[in-house]
PDB file of N, CA and C in Angstrom:
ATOM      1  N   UNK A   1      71.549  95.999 146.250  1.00  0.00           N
ATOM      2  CA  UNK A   1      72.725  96.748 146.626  1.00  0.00           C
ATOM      3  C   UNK A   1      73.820  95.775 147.016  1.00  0.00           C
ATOM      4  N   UNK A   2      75.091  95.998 146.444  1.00  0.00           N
ATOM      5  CA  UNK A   2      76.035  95.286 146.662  1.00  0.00           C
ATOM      6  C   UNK A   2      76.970  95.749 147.989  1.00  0.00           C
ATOM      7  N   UNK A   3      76.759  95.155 149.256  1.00  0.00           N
ATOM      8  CA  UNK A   3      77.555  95.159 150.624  1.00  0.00           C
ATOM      9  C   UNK A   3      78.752  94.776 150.793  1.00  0.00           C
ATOM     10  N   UNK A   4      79.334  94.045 149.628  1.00  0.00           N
ATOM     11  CA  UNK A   4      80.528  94.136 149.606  1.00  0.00           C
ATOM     12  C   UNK A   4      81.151  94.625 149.385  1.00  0.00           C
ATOM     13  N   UNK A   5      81.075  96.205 148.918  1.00  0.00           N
ATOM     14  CA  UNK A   5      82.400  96.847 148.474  1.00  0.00           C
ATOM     15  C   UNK A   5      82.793  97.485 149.638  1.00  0.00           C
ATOM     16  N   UNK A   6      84.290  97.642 149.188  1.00  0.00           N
ATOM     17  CA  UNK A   6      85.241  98.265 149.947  1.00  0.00           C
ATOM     18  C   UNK A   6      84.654 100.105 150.376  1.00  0.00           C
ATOM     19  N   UNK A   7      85.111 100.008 151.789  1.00  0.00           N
ATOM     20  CA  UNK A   7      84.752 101.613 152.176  1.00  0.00           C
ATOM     21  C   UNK A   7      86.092 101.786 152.482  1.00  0.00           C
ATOM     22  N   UNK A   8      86.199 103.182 152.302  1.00  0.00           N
ATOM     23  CA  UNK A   8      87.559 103.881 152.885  1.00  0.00           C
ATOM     24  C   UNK A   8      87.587 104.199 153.991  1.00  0.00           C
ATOM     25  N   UNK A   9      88.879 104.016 154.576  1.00  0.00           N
ATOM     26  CA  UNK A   9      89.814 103.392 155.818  1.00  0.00           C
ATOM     27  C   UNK A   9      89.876 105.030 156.659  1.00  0.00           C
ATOM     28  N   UNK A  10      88.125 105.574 157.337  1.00  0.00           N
ATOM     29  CA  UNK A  10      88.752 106.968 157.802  1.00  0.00           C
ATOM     30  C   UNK A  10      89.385 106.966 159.058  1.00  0.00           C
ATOM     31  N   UNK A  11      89.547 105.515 159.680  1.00  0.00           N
ATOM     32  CA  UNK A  11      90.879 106.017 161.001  1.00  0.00           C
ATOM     33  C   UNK A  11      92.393 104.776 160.619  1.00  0.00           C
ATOM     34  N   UNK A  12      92.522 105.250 159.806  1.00  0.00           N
ATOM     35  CA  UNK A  12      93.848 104.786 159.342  1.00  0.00           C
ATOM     36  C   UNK A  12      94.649 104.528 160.491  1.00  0.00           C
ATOM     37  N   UNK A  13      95.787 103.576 160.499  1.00  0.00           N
ATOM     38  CA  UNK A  13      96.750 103.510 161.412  1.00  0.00           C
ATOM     39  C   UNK A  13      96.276 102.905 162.782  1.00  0.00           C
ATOM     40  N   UNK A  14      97.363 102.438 163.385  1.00  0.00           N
ATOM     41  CA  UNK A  14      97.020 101.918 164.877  1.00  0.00           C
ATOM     42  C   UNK A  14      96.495 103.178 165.930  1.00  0.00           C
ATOM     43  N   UNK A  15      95.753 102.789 166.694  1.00  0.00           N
ATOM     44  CA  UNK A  15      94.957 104.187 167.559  1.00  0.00           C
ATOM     45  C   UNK A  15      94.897 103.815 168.910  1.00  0.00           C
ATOM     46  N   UNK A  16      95.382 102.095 169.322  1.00  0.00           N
ATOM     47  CA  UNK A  16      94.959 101.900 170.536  1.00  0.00           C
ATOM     48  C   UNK A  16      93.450 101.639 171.070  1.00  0.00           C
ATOM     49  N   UNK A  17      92.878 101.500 169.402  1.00  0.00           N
ATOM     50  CA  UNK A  17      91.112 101.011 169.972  1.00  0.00           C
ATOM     51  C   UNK A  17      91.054  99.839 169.990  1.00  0.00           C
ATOM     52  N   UNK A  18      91.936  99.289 170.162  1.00  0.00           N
ATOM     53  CA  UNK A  18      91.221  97.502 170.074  1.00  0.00           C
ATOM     54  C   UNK A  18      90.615  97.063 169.177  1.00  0.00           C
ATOM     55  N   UNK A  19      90.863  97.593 167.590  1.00  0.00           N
ATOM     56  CA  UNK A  19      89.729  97.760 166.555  1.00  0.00           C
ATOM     57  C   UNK A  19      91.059  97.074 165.590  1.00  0.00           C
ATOM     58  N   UNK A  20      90.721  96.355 164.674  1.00  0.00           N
ATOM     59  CA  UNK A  20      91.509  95.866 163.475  1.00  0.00           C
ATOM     60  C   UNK A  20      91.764  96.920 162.499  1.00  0.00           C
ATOM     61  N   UNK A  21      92.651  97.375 162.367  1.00  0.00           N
ATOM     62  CA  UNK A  21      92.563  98.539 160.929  1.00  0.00           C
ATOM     63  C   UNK A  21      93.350  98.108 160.060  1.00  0.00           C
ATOM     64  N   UNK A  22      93.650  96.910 160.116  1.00  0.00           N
ATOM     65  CA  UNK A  22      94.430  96.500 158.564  1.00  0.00           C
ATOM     66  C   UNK A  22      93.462  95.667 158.042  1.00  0.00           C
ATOM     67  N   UNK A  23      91.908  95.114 158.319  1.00  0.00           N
ATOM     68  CA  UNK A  23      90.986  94.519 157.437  1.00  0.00           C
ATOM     69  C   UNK A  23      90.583  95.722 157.277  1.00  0.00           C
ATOM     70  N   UNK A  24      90.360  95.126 155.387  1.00  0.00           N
ATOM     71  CA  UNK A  24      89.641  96.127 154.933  1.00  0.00           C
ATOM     72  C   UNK A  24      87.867  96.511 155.356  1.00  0.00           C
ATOM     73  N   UNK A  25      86.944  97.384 155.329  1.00  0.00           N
ATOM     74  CA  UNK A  25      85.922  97.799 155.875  1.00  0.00           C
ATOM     75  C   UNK A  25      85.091  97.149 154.501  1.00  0.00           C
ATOM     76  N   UNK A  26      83.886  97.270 154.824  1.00  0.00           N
ATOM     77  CA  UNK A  26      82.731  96.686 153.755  1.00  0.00           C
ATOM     78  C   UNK A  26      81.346  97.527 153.993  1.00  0.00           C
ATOM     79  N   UNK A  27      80.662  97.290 153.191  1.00  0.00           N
ATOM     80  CA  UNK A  27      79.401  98.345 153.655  1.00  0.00           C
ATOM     81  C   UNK A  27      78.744  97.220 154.636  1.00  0.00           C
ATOM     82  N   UNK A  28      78.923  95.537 154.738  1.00  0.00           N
ATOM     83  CA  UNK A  28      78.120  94.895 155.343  1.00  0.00           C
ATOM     84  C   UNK A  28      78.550  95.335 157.081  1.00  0.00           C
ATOM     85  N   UNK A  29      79.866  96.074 157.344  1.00  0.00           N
ATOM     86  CA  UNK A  29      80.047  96.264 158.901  1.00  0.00           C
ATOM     87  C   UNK A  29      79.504  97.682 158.913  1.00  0.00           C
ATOM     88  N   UNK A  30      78.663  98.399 158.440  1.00  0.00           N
ATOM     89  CA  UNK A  30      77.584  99.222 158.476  1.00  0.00           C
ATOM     90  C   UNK A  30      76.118  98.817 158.756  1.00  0.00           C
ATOM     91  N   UNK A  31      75.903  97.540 158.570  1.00  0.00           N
ATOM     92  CA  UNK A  31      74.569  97.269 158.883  1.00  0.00           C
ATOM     93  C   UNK A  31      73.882  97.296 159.782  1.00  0.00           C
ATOM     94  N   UNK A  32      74.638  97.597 161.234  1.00  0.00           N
ATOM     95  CA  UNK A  32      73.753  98.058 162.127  1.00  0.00           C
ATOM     96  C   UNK A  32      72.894  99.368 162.041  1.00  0.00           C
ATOM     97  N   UNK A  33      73.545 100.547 161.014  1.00  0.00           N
ATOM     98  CA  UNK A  33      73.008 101.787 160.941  1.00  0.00           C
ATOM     99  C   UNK A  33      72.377 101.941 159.258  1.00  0.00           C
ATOM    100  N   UNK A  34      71.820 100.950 158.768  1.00  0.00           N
ATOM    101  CA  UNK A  34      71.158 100.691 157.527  1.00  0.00           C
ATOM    102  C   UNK A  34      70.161 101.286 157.666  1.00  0.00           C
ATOM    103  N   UNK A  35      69.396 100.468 159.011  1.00  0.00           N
ATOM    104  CA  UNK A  35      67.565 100.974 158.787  1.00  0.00           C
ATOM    105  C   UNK A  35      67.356 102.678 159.809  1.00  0.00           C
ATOM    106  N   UNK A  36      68.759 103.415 159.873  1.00  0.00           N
ATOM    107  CA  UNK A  36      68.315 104.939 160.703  1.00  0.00           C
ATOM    108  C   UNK A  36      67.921 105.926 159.679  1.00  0.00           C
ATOM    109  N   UNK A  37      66.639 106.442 160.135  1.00  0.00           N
ATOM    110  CA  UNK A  37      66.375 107.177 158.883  1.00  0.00           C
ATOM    111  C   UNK A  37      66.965 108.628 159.317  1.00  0.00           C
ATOM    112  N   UNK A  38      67.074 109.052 158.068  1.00  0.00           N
ATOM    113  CA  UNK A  38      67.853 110.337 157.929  1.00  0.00           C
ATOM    114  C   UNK A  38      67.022 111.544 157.078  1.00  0.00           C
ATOM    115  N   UNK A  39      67.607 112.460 156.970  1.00  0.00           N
ATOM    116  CA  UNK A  39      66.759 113.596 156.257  1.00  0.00           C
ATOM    117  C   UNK A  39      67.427 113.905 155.515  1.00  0.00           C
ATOM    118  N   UNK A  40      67.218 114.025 153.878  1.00  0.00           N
ATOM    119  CA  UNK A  40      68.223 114.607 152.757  1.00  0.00           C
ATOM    120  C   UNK A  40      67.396 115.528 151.721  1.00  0.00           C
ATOM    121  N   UNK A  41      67.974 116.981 151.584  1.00  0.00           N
ATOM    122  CA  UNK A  41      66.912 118.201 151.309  1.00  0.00           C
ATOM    123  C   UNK A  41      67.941 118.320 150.447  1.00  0.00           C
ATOM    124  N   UNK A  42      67.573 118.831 149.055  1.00  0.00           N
ATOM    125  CA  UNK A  42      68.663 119.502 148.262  1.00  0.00           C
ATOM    126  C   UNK A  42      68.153 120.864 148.308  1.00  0.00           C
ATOM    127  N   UNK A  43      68.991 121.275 147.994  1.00  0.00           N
ATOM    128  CA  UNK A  43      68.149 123.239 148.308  1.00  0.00           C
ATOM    129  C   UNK A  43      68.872 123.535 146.675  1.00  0.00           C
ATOM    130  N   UNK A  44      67.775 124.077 146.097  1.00  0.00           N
ATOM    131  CA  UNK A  44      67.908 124.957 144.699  1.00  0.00           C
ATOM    132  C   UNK A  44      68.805 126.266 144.850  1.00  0.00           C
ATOM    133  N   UNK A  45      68.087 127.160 145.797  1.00  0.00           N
ATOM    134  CA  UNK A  45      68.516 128.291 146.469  1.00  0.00           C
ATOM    135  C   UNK A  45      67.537 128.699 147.261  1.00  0.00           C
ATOM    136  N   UNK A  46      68.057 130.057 147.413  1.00  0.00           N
ATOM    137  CA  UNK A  46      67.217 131.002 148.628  1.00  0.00           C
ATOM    138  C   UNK A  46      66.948 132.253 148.423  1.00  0.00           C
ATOM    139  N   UNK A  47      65.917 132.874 149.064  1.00  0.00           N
ATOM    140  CA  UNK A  47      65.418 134.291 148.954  1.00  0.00           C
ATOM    141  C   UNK A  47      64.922 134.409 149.854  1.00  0.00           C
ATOM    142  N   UNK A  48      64.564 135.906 150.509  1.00  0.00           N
ATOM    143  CA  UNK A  48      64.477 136.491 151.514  1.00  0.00           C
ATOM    144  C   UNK A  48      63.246 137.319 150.656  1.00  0.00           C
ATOM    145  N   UNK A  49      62.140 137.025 151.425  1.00  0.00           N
ATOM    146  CA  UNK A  49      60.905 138.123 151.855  1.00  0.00           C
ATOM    147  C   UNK A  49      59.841 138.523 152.815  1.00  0.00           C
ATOM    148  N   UNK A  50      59.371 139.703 153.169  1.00  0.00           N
ATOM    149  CA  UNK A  50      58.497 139.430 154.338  1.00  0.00           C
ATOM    150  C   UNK A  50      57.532 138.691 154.562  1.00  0.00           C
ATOM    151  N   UNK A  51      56.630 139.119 155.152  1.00  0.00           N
ATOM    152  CA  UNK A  51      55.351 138.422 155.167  1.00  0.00           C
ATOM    153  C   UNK A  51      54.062 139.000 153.959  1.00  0.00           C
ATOM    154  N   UNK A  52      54.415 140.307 154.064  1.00  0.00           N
ATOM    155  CA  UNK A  52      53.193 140.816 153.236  1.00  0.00           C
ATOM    156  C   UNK A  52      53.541 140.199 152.136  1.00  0.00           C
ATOM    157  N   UNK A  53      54.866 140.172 151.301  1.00  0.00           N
ATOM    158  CA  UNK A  53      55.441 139.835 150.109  1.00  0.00           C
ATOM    159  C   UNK A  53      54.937 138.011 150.059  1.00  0.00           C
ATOM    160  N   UNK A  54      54.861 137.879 150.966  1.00  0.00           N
ATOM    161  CA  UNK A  54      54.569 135.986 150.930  1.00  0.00           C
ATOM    162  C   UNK A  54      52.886 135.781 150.952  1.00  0.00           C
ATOM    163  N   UNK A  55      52.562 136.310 151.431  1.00  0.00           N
ATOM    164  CA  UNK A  55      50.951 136.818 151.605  1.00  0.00           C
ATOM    165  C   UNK A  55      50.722 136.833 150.335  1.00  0.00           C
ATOM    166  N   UNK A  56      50.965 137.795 149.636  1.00  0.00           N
ATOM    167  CA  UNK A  56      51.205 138.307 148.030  1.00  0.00           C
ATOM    168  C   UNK A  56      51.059 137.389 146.913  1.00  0.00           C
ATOM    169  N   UNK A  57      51.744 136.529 147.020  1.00  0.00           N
ATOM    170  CA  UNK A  57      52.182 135.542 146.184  1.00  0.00           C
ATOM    171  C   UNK A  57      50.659 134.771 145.685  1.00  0.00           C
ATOM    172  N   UNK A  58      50.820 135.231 144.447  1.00  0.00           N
ATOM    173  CA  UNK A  58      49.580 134.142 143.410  1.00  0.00           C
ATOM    174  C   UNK A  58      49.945 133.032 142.759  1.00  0.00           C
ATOM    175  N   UNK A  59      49.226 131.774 142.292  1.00  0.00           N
ATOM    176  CA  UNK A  59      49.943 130.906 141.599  1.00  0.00           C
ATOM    177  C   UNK A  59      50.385 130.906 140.768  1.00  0.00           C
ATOM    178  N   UNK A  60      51.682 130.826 140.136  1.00  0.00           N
ATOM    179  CA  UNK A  60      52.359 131.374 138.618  1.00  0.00           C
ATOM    180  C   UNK A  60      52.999 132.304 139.224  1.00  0.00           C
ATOM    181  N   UNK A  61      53.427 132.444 140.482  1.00  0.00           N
ATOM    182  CA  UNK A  61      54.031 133.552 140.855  1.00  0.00           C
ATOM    183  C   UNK A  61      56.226 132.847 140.618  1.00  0.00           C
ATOM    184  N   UNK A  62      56.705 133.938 140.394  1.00  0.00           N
ATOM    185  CA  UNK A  62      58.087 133.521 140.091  1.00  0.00           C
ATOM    186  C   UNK A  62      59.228 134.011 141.128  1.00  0.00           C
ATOM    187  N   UNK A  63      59.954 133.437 142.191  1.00  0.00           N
ATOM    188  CA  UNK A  63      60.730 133.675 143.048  1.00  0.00           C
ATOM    189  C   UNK A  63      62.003 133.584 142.507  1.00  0.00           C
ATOM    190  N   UNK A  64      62.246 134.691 142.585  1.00  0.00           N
ATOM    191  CA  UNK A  64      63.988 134.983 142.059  1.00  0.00           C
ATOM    192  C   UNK A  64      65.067 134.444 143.457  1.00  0.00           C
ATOM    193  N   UNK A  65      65.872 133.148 142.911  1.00  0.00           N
ATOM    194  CA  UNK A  65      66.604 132.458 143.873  1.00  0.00           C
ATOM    195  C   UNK A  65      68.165 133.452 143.831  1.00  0.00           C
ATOM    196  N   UNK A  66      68.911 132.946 144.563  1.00  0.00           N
ATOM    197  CA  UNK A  66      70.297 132.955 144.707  1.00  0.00           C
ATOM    198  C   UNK A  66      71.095 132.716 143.873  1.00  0.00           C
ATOM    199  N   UNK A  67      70.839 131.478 143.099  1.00  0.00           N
ATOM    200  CA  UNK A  67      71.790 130.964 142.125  1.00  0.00           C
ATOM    201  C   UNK A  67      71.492 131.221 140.695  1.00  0.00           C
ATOM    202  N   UNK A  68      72.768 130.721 139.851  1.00  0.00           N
ATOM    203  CA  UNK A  68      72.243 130.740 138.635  1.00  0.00           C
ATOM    204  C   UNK A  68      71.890 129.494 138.054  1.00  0.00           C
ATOM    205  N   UNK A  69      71.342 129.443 136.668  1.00  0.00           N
ATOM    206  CA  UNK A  69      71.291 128.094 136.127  1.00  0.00           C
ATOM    207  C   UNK A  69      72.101 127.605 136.031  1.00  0.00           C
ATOM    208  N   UNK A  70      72.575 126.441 135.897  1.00  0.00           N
ATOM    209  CA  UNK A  70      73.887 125.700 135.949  1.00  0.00           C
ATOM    210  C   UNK A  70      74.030 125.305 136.764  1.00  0.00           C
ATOM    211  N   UNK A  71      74.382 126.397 138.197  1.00  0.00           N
ATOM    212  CA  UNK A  71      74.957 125.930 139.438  1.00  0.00           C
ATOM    213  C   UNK A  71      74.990 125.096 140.188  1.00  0.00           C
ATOM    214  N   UNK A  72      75.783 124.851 141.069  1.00  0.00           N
ATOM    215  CA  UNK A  72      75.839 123.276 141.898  1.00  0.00           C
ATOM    216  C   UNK A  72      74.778 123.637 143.167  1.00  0.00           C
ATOM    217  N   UNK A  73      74.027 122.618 142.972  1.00  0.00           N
ATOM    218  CA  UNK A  73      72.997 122.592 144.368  1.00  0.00           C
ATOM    219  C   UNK A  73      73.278 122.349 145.588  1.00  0.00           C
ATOM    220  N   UNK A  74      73.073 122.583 146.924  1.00  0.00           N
ATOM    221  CA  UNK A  74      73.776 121.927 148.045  1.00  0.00           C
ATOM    222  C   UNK A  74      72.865 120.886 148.582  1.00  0.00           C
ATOM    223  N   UNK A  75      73.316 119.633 149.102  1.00  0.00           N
ATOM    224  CA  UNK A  75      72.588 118.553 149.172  1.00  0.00           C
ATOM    225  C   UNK A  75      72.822 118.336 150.816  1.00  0.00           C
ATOM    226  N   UNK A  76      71.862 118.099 151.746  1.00  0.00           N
ATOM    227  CA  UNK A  76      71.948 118.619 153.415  1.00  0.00           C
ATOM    228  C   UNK A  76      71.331 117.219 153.814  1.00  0.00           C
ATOM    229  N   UNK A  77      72.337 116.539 154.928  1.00  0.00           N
ATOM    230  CA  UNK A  77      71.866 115.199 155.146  1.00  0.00           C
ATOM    231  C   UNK A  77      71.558 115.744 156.897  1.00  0.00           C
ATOM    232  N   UNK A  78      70.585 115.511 157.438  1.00  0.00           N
ATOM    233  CA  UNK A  78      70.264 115.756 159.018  1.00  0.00           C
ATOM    234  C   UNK A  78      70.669 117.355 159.182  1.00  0.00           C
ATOM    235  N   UNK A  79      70.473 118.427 157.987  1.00  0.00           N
ATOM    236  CA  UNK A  79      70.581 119.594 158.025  1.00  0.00           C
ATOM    237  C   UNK A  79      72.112 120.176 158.214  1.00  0.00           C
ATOM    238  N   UNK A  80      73.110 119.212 157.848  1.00  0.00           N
ATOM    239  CA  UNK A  80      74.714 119.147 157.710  1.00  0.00           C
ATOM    240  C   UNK A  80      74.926 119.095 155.866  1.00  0.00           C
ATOM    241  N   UNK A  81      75.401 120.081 155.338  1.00  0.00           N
ATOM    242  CA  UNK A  81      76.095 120.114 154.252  1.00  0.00           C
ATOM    243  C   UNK A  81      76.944 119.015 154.281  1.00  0.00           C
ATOM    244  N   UNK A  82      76.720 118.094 153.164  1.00  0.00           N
ATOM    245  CA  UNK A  82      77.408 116.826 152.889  1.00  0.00           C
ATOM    246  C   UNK A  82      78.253 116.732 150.934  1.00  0.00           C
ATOM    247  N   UNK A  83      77.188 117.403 150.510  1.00  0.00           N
ATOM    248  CA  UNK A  83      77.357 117.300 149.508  1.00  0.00           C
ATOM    249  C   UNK A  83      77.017 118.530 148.481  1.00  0.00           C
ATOM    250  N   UNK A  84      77.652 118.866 147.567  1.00  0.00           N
ATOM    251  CA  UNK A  84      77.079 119.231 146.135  1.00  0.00           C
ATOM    252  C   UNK A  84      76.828 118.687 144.622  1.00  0.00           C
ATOM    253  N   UNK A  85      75.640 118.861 143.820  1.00  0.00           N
ATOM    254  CA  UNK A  85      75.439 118.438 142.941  1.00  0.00           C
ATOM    255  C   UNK A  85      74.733 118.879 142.001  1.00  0.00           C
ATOM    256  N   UNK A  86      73.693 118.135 140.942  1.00  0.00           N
ATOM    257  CA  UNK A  86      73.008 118.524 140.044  1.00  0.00           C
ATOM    258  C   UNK A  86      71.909 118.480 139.470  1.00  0.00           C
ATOM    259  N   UNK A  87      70.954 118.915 139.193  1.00  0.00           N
ATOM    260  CA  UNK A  87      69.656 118.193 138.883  1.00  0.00           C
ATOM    261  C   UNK A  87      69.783 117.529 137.699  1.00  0.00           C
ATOM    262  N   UNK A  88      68.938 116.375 137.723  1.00  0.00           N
ATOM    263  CA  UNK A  88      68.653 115.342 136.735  1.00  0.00           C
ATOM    264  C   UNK A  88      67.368 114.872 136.478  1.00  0.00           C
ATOM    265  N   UNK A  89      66.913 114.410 135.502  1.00  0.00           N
ATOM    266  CA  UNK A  89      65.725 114.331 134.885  1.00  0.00           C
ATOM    267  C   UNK A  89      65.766 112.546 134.842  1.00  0.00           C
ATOM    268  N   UNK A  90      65.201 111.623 136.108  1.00  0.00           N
ATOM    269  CA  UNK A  90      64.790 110.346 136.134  1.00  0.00           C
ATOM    270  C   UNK A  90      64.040 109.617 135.538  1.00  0.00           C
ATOM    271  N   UNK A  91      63.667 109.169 134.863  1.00  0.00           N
ATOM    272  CA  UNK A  91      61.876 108.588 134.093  1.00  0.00           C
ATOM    273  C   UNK A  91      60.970 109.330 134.720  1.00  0.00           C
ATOM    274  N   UNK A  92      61.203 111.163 133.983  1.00  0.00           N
ATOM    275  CA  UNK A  92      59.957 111.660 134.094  1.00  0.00           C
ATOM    276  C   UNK A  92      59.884 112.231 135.760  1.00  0.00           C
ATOM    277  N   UNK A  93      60.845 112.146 136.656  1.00  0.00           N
ATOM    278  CA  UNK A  93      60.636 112.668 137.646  1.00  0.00           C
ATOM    279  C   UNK A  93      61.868 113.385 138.253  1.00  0.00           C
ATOM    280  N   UNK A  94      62.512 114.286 138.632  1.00  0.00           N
ATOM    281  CA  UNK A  94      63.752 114.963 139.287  1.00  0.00           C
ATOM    282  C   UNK A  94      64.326 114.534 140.440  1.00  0.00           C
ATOM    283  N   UNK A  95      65.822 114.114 140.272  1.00  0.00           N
ATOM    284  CA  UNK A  95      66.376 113.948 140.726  1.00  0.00           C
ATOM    285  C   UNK A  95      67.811 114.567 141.075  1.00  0.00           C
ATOM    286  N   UNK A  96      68.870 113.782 141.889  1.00  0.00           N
ATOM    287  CA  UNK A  96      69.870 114.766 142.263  1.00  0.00           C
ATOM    288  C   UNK A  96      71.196 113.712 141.739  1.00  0.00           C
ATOM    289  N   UNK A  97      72.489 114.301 141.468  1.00  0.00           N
ATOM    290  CA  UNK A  97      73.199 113.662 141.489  1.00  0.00           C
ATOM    291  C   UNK A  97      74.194 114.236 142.309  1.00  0.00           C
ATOM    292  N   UNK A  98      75.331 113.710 142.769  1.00  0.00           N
ATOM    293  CA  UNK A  98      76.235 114.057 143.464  1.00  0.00           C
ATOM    294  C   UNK A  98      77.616 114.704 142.583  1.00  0.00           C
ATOM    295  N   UNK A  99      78.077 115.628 142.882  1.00  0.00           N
ATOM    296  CA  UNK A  99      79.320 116.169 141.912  1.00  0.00           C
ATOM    297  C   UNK A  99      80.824 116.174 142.547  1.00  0.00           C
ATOM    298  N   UNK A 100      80.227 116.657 143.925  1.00  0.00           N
ATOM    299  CA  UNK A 100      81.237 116.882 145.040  1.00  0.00           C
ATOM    300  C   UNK A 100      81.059 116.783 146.480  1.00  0.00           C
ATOM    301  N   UNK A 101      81.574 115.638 147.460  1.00  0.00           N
ATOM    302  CA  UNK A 101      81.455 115.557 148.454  1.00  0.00           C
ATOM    303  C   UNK A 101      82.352 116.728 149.232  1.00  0.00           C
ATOM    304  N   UNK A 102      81.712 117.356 150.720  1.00  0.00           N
ATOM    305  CA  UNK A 102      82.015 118.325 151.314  1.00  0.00           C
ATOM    306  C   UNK A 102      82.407 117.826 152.751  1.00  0.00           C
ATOM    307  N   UNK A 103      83.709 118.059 152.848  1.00  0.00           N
ATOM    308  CA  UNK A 103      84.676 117.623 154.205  1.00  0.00           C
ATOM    309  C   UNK A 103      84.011 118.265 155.299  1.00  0.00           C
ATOM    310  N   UNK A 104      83.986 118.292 156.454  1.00  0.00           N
ATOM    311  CA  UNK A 104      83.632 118.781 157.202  1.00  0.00           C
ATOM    312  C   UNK A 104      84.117 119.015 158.661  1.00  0.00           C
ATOM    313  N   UNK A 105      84.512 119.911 159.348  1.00  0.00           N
ATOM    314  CA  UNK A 105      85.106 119.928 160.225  1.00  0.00           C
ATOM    315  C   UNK A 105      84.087 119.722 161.144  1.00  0.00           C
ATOM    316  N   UNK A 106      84.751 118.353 162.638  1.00  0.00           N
ATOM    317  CA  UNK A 106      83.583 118.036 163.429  1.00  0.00           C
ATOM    318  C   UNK A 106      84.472 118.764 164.859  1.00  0.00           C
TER     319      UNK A 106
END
């Protein structure tokens, strides 16, 4: 992985932190938070059933989701919507790609 590239500048402008904001940022002034592990779930979709209905369920059984084919998946980092994207087919194993990052009000 290349640590040198440029990250974007999210507190732009002078702020009074005692912080340089006219050098540019790098992924290497991230490296204190490299090794925090995190949780990243893509969710296909969702459905709603009781218990007896889940009870129920044989193998080969088929759960009718939310979405359609095509659709953009939502990708959940520490259970925070971060992203949407797409499934992809890796050497033989599924994966996700990213389509659209999701702003978030904190």
């Amino acid at each position: 992985m290349n640590n040198d590239l440029p990250l974007p500048d999210f507190d732009a402008g002078a702020g009074g932190d005692g912080l340089d904001h006219d050098t540019p940022k790098t992924a290497n002034d991230l490296e204190a938070v490299f090794d925090v592990p995190v949780s990243v779930s893509a969710v296909l979709g969702r459905t709603k059933l009781d218990v007896g209905g889940l009870m129920n369920l044989k193998p080969g059984a088929v759960l009718e989701l939310d979405r359609r084919v095509g659709e953009a998946i939502d990708i959940y980092v520490n259970d925070r919507l971060v992203a949407r994207g797409e499934v992809v087919l890796v050497e033989e194993k599924l994966g996700v790609t990213m389509t659209e990052i999701i702003k978030s009000e904190r």
